[in-house]
Protein backbone atom coordinates (compact mmCIF):
# COMPACT_ATOMS: atom_id res chain seq x y z
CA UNK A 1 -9.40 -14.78 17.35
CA UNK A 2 -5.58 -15.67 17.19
CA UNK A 3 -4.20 -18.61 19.06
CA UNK A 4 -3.10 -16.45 22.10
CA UNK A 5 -6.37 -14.53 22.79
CA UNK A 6 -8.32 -18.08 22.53
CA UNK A 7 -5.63 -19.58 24.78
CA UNK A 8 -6.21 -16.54 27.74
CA UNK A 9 -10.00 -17.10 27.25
CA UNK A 10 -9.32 -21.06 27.89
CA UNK A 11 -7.76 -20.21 30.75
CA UNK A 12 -9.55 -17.70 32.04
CA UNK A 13 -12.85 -19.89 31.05
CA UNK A 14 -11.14 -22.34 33.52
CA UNK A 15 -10.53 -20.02 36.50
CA UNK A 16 -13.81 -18.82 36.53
CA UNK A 17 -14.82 -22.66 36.66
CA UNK A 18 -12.70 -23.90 39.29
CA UNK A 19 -13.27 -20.62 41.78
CA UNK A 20 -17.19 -21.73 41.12
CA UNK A 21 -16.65 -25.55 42.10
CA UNK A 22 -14.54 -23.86 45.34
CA UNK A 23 -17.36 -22.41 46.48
CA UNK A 24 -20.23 -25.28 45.78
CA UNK A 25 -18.18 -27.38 47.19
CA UNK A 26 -17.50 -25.57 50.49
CA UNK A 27 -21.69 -24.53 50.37
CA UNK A 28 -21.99 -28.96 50.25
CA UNK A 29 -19.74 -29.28 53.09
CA UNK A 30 -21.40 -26.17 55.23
CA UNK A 31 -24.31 -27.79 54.56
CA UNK A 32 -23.83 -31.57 55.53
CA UNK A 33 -22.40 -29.61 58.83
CA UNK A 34 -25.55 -27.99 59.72
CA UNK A 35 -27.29 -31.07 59.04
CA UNK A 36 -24.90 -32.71 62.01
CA UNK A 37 -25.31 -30.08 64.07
CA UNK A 38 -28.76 -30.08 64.10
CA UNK A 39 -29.20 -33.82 64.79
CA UNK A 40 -26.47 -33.35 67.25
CA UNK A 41 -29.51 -30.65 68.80
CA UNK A 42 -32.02 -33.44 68.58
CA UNK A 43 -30.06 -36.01 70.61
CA UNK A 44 -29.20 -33.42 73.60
CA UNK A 45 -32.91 -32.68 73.60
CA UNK A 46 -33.77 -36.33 74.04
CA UNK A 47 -31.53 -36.41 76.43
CA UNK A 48 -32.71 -33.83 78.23
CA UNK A 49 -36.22 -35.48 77.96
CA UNK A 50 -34.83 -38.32 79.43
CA UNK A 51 -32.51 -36.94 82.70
CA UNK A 52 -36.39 -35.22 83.01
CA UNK A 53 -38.11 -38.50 83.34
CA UNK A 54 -34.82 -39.56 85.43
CA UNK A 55 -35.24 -36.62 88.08
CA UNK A 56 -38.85 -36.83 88.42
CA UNK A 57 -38.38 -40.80 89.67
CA UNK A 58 -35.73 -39.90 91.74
CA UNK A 59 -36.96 -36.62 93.62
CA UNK A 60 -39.43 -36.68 96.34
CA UNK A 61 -42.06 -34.29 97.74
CA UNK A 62 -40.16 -31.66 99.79
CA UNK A 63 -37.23 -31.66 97.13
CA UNK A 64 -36.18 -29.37 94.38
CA UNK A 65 -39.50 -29.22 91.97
CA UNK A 66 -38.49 -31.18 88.90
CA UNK A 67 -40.25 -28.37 86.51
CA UNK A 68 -37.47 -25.72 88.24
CA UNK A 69 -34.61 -28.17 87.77
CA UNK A 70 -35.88 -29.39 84.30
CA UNK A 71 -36.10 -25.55 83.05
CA UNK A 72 -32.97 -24.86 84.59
CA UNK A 73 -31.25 -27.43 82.43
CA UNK A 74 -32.74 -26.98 79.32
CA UNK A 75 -32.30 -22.91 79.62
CA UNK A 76 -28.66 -24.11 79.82
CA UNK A 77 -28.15 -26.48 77.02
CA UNK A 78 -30.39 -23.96 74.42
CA UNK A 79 -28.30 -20.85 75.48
CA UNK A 80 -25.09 -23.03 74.13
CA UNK A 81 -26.92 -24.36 70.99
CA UNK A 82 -27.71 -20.92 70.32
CA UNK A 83 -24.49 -19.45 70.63
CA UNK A 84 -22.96 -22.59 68.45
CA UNK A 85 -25.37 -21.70 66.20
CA UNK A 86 -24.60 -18.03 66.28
CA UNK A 87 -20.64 -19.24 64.84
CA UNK A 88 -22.31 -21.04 61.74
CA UNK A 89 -22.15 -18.86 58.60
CA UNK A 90 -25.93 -19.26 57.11
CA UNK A 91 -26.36 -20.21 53.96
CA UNK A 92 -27.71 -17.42 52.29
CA UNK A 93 -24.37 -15.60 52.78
CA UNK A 94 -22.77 -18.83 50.53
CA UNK A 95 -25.41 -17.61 47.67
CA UNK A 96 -24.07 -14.20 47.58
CA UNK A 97 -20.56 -15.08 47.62
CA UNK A 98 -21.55 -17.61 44.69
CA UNK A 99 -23.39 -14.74 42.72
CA UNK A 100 -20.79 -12.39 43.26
CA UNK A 101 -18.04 -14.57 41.83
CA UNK A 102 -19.95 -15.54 38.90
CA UNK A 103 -20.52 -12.25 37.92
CA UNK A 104 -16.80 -11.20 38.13
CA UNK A 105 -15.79 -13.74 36.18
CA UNK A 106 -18.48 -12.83 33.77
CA UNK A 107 -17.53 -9.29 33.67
CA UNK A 108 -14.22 -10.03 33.65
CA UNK A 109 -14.02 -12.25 30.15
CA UNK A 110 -16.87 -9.37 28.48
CA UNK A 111 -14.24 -7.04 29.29
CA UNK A 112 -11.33 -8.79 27.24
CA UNK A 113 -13.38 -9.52 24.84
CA UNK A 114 -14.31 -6.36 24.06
CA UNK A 115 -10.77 -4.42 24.80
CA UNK A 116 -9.58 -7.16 22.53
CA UNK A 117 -11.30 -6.70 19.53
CA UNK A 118 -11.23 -2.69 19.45
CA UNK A 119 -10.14 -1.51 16.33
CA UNK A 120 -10.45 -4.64 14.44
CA UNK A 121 -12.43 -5.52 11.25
CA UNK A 122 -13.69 -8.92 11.41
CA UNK A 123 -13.62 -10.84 8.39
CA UNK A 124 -15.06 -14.35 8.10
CA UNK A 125 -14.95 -14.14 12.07
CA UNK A 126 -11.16 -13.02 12.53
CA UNK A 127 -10.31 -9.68 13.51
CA UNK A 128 -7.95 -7.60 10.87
CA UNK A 129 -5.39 -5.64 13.02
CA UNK A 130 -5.15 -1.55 11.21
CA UNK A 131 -2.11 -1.67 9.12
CA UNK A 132 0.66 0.78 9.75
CA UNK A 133 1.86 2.91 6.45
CA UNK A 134 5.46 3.46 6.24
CA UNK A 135 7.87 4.79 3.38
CA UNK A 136 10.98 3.00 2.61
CA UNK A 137 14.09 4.70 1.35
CA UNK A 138 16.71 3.00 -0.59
CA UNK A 139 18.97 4.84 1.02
CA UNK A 140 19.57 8.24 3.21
CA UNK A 141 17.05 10.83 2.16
CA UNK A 142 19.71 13.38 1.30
CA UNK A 143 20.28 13.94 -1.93
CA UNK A 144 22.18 16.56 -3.82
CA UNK A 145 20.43 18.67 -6.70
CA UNK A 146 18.69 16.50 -9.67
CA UNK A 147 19.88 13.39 -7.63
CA UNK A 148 17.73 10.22 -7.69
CA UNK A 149 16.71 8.11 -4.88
CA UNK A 150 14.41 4.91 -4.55
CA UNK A 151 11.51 4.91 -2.75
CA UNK A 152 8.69 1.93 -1.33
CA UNK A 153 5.95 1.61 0.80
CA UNK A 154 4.84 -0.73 2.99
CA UNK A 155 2.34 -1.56 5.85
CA UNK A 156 -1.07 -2.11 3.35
CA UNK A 157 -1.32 -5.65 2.31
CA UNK A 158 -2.85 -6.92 -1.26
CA UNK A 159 -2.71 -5.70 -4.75
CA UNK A 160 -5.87 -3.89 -4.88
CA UNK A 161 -4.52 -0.91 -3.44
CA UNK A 162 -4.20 2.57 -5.07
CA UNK A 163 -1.33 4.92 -4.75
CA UNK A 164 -0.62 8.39 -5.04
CA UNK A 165 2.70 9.88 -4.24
CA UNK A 166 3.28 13.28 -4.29
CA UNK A 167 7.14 15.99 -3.45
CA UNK A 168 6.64 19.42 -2.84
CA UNK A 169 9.44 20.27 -5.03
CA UNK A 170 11.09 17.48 -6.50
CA UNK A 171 9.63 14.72 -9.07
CA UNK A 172 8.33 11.13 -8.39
CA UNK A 173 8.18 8.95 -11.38
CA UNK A 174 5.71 6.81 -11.62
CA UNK A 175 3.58 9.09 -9.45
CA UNK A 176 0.97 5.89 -8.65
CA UNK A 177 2.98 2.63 -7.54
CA UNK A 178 3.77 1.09 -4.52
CA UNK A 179 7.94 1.33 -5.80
CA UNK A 180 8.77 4.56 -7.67
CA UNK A 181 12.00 7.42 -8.25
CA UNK A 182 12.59 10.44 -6.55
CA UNK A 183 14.49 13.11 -8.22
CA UNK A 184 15.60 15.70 -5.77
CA UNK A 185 14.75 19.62 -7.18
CA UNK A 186 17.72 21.17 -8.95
CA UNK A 187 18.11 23.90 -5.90
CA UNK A 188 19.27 23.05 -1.95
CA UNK A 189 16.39 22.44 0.74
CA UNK A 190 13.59 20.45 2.33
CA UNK A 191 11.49 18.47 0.23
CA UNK A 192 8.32 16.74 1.91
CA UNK A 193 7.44 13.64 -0.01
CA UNK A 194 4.28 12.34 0.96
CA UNK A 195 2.29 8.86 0.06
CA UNK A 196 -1.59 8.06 0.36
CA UNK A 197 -2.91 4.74 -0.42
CA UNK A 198 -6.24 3.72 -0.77
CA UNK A 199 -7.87 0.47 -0.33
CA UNK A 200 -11.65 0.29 0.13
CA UNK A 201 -12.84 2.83 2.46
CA UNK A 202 -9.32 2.90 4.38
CA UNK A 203 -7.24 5.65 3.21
CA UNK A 204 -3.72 5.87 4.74
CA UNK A 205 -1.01 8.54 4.97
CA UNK A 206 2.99 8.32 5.69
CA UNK A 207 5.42 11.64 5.12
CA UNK A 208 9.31 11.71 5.37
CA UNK A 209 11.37 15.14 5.11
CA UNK A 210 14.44 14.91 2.34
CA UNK A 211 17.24 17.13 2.77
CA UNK A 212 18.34 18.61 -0.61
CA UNK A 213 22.15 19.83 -0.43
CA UNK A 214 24.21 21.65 -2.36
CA UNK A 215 25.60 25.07 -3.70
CA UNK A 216 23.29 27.95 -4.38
CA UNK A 217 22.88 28.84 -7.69
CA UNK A 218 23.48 32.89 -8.04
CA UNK A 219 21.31 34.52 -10.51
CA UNK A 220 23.61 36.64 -12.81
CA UNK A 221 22.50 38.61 -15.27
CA UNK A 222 23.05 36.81 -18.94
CA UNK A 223 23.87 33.68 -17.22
CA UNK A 224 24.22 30.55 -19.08
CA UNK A 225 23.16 27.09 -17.47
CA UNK A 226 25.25 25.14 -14.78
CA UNK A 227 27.01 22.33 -16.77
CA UNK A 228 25.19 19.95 -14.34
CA UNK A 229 22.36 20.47 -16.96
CA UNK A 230 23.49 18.01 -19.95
CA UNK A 231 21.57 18.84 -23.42
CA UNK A 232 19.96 16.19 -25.40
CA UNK A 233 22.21 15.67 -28.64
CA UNK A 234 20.01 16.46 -31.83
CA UNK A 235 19.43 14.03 -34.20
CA UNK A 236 20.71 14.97 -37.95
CA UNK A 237 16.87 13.50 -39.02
CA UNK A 238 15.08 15.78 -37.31
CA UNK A 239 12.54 17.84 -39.10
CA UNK A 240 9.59 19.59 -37.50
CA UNK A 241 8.02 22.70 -38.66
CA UNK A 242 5.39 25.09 -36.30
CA UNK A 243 1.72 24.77 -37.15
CA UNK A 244 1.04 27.19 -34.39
CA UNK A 245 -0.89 30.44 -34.71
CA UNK A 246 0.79 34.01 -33.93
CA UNK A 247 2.15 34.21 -30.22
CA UNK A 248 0.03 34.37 -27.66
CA UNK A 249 0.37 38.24 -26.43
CA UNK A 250 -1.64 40.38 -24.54
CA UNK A 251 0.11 43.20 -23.02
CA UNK A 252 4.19 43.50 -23.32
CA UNK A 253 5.94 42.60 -20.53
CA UNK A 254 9.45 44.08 -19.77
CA UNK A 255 12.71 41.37 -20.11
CA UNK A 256 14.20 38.08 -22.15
CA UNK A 257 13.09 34.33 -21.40
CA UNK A 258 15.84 31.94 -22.72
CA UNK A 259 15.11 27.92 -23.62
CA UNK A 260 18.56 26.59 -23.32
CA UNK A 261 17.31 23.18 -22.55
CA UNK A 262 16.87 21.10 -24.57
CA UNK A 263 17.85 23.39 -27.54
CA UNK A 264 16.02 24.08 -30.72
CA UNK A 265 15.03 20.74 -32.80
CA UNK A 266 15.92 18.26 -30.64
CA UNK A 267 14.62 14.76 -30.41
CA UNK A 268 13.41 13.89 -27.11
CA UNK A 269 12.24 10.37 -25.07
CA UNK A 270 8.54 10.14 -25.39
CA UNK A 271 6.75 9.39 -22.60
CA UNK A 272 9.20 10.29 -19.76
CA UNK A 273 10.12 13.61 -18.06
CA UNK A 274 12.66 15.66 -19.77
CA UNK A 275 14.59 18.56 -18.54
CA UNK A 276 13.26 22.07 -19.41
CA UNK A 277 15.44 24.94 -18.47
CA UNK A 278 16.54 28.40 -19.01
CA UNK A 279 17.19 31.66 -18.13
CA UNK A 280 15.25 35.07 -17.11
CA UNK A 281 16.54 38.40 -17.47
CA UNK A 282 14.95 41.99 -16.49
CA UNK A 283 11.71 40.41 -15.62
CA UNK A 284 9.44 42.87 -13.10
CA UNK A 285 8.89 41.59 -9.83
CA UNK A 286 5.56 39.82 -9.21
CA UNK A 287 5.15 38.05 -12.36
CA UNK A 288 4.86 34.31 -12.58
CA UNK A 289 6.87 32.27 -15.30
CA UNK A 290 4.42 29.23 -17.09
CA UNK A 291 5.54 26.85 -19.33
CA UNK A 292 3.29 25.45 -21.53
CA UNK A 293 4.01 22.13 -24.33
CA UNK A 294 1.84 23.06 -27.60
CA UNK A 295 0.21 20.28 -29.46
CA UNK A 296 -1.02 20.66 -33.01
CA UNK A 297 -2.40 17.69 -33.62
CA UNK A 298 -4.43 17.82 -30.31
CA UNK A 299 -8.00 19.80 -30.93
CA UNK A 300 -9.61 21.48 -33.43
CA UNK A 301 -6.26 23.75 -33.62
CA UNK A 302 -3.60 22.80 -31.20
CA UNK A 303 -3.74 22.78 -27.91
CA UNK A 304 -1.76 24.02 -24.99
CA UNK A 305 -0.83 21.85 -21.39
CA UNK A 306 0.39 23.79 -18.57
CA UNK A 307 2.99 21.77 -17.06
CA UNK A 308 3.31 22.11 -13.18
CA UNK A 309 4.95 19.76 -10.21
CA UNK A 310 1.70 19.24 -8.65
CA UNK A 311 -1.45 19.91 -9.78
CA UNK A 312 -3.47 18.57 -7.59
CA UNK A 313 -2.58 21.04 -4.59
CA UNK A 314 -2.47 23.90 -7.26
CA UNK A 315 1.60 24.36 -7.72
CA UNK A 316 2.63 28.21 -9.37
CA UNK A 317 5.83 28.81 -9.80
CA UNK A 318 7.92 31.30 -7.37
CA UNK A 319 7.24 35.04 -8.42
CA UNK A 320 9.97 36.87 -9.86
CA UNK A 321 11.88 39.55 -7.59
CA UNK A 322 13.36 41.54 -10.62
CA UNK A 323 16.57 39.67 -9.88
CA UNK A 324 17.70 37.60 -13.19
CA UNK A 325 18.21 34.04 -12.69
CA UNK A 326 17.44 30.61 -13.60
CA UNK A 327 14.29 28.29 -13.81
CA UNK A 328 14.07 24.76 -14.63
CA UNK A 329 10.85 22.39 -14.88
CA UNK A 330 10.71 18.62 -15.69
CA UNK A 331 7.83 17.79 -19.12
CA UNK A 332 6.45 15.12 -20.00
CA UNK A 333 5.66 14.58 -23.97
CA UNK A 334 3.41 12.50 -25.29
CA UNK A 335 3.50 9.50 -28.60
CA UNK A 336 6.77 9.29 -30.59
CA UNK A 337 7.08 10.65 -34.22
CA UNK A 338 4.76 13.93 -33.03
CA UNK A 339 6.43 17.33 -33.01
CA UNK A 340 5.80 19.96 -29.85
CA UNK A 341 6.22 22.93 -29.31
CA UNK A 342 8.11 24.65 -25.67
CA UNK A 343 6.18 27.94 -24.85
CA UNK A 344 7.18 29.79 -21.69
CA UNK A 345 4.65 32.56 -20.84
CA UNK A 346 4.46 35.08 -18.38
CA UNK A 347 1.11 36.04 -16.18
CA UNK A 348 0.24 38.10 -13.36
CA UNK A 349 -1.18 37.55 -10.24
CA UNK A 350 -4.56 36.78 -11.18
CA UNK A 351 -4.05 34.48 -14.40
CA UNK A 352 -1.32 32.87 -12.19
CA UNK A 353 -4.07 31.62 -10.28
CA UNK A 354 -6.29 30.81 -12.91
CA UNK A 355 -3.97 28.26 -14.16
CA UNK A 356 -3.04 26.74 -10.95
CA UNK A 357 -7.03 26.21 -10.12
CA UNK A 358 -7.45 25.32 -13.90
CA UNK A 359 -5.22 22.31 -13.34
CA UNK A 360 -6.41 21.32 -9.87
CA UNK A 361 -10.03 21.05 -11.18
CA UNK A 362 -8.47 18.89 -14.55
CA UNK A 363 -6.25 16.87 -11.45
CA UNK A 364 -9.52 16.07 -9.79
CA UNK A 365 -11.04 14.29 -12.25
CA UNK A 366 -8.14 13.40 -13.92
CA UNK A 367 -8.80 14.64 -17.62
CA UNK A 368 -6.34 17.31 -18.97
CA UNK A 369 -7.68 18.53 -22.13
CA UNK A 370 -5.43 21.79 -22.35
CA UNK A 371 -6.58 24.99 -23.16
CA UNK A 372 -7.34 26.56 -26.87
CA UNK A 373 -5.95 29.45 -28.12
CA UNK A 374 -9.94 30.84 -28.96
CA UNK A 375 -11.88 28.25 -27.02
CA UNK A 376 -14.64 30.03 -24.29
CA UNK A 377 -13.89 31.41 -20.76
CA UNK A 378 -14.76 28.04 -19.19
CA UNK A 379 -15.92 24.54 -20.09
CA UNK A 380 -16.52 21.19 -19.30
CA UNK A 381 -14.00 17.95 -20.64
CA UNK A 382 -13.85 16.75 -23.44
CA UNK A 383 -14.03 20.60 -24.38
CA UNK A 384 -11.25 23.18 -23.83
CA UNK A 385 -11.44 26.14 -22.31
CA UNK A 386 -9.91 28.77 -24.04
CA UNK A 387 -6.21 30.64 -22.58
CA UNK A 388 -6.87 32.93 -20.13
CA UNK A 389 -5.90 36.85 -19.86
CA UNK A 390 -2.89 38.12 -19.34
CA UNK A 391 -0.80 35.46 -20.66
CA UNK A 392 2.64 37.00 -22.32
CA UNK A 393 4.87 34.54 -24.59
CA UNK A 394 8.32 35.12 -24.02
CA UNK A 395 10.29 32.20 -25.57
CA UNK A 396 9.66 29.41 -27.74
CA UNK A 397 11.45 25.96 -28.87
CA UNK A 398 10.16 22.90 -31.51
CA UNK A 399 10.86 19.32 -30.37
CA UNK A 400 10.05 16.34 -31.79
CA UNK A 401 9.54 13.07 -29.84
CA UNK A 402 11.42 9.59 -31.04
């Protein structure tokens, strides 16, 4: 209990005290008064005892007869005693008013005790009041495209506490403090950005709405990329050859994927998002653009990572419309000194959705192992599951990280 709440129960401790020595000591006082009243009784009936003996010597034979006269009198004096005592409050009504007051005090403190301690967690004996989560912005939460913005929470006290941020569309790097980046999406809208954080059994939630402006990129046909989209400079040391088997083709797809970002051999930051992005052209409506980082040196023979914005509430990318245009996804590579390969695919539908529930099941237990080129339908980590149907490669780069 905090200093106030044991200072109101003091005083209402005290209250409940004084009303009770109130009322004992007008029940003392009550009572001392009957007391007088009833000796006062006594004294008038010895008095009447005496006039008695008084009359009896003093009337004669043919007079009043004393017994007449003496009821007479005493019918008087007991009518008036009885209607004195008629006035007098008894004491049994004194009891009740006594139990009744003890019990509303009684009452009375239970109550604020127990309104006072609703929705707290006692710990060592003092109640924890529910913490509040709240996200702090490091400045107004409108951003233009591929802006940055910083981002806090607060309202959860102590350091064992786990985060997990997540943007509909933009990026949040890192993804699991308590202070991380936005980057605002690279086309004009509402982005949702939404924190949990976990500490023991208490799990708590805050959302804010970011308003993303700027121009609307128009898809035209052979476009080339905005100049808002800087390429990484290529290093004159860079060497990197493919140890990838053939592309990955099922069926042929109509229309031309371009990798304009970052361009062919590059040297890229390890360990940080980097800018993929391109062009489409001629693509049929309904299919869903992929891109995919190869790995040689990961499994048996290479492996393949989807990359997505949020795995965990199974992201796709927008279906195409037939309408060329642009796409754009952030990657993150892995150790320096290893060379990569940038594969964007095309699927359908159905192997659209196989990837997107592919990574949610890897986000839930947080092991990515990437798929295998000829690895089975389905399997369990450490073990990849092989590429699923309907997968079309459209472009490729190399990178190598530094």
């Amino acid at each position: 209990m905090d200093p106030i709440n044991f200072a109101i129960s003091v005083i209402l401790a005290l209250i409940g005290t004084i009303l009770t020595l109130l009322v004992s000591i007008f029940n003392s006082r009550l009572t001392k008064r009957r007391e007088a009243e009833k000796e006062k009784q006594e004294a008038e009936k010895e008095k009447n005892r005496q006039e008695k003996e008084r009359r009896d010597k003093l009337l004669g034979p043919g007079g009043i007869p004393p017994k007449t006269v003496e009821e007479a009198v005493l019918i008087v004096r007991e009518e008036k005693s009885e209607k004195r005592q008629a006035i007098l409050p008894t004491a049994g009504g004194s009891n009740i008013l006594l139990r009744l007051i003890i019990v509303f005090f009684v009452i009375s403190t239970a109550s604020y005790l127990f309104i006072n301690n609703q929705g707290a967690s006692p710990v060592n004996g003092t109640p924890t009041p529910i913490p509040q989560l709240a996200i702090v912005t490091g400045g107004p939460c409108q951003l233009t495209p591929g802006n940055t913005l910083p981002l806090s929470v607060t309202g959860i006290p102590g350091t064992d506490v786990a985060y997990r941020w997540l943007a509909t569309r933009g990026n949040i790097n890192p993804p699991n403090n308590a202070a991380v980046t936005y980057t605002a999406p690279n086309t004009p809208g509402d982005d949702i950005i939404t924190v949990v954080a976990q500490k023991g059994d208490t799990a708590l939630q805050a959302t804010i709405t970011c308003k993303v402006i700027g121009p609307t990129l128009t898809p035209v046909k052979n476009a080339t990329i905005p100049p808002t989209f800087t390429p990484i400079p290529s290093s004159t040391a860079w060497a990197c050859t493919s140890y990838r088997f053939p592309k990955v083709q099922d069926i042929d797809i109509p229309g031309d994927v371009k990798i304009e970002i970052p361009p062919q051999g590059t040297d890229i930051p390890s360990g940080r998002n980097v800018l993929v992005a391109g062009t489409h052209t001629g693509i049929p409506a309904g299919k869903y653009l992929w891109v995919f980082v190869y790995s040689p040196q990961a499994g048996t023979h290479g492996r393949y990572y989807p990359q997505t914005k949020d795995a965990i509430n199974g992201w796709q990318p927008e279906p195409t419309t037939w309408q060329d245009g642009l796409w754009s996804l952030d990657v993150n590579f892995g150790a320096p000194d290893e060379c990569y390969e940038v594969i964007v695919m095309l699927a359908n539908a159905t192997t659209s959705q196989s990837i997107a529930d592919q990574l949610q099941a890897w986000a839930t237990i947080n092991n990515y192992t990437g798929y295998e080129l000829d690895g089975p339908p389905s399997t369990d980590p450490p073990d990849a599951p092989g590429l699923p149907d309907g997968l079309v490669e459209k472009a490729s780069i190399e990178v190598k990280t530094k």
